[in-house]
Protein backbone atom coordinates (compact mmCIF):
# COMPACT_ATOMS: atom_id res chain seq x y z
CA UNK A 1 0.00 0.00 0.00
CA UNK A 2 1.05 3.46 -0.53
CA UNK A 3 0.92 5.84 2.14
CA UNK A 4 -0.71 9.64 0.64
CA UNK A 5 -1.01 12.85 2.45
CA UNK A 6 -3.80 14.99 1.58
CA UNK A 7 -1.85 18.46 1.47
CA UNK A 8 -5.66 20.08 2.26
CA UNK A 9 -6.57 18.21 5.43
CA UNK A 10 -2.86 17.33 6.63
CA UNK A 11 -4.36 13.61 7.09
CA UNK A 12 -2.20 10.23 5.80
CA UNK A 13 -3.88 7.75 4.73
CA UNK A 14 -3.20 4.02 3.38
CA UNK A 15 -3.86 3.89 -0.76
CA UNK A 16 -3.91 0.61 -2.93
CA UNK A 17 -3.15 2.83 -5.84
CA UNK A 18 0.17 0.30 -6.01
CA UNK A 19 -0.81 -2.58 -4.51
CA UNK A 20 0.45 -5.17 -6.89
CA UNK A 21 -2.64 -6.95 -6.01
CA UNK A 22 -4.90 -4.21 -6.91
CA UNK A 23 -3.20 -2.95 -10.45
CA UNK A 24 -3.13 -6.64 -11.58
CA UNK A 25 -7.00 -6.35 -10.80
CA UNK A 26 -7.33 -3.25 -12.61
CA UNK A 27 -5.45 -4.12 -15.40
CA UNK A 28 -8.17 -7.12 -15.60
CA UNK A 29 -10.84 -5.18 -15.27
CA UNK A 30 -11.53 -4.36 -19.09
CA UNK A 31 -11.16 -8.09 -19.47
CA UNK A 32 -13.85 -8.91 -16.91
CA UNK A 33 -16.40 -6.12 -18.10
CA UNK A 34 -16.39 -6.85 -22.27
CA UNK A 35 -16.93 -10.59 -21.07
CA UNK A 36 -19.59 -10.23 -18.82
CA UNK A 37 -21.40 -7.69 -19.23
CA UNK A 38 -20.89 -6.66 -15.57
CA UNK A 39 -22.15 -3.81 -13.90
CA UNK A 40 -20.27 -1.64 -11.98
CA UNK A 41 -21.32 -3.00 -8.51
CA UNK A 42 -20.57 -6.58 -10.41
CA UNK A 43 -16.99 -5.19 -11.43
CA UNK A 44 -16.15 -3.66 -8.51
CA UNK A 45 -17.01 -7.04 -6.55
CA UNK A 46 -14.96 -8.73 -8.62
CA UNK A 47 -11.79 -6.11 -7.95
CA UNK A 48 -12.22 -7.14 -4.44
CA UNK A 49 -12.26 -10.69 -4.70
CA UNK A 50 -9.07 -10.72 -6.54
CA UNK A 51 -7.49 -8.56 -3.73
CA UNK A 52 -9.01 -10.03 -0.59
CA UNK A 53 -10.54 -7.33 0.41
CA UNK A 54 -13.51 -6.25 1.78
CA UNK A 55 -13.68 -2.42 0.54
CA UNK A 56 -11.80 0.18 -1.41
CA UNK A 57 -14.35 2.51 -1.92
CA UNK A 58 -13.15 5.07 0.82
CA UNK A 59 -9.64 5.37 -0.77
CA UNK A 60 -10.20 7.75 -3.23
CA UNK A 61 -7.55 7.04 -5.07
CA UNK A 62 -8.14 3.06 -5.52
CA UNK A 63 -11.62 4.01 -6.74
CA UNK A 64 -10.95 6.65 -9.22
CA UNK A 65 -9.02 4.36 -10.78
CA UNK A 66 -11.12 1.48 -10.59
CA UNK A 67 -13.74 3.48 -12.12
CA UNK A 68 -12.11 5.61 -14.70
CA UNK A 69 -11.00 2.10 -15.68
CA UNK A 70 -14.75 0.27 -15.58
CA UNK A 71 -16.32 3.83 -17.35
CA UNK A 72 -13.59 3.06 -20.37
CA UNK A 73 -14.77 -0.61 -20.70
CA UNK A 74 -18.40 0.31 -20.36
CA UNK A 75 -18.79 2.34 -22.95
């Protein structure tokens, strides 16, 4: 995980912007979406299964990538 500062609020936070985990997901993603048709509730379930995790959706990061990356293969 990366660790970010937020130069507005001052706070650190954890990021799985590189998580190898997490960017081998992502790089799947596109994959996943043309072949299934998924949604984006769908796709981002299937981002956490292949990372083990729960949640992602409060790094901001993680999820602007994640869905800058399902929006691409959606359209």
């Amino acid at each position: 995980m990366t660790i970010i500062r937020d130069i507005s609020t001052g706070k650190i936070r954890l990021s799985l912007v590189e998580d190898d985990d997490f960017l081998n997901a992502i790089e799947g993603l596109q994959d996943f979406v043309l072949n299934t048709n998924a949604d984006c509730d769908m796709a981002y379930d299937w981002v956490c299964d292949q990372v083990g995790i729960q949640s992602f959706v409060a790094d901001n990061y993680a999820w602007d990538l994640f869905f800058e990356t399902f929006t691409s293969a959606d359209t």
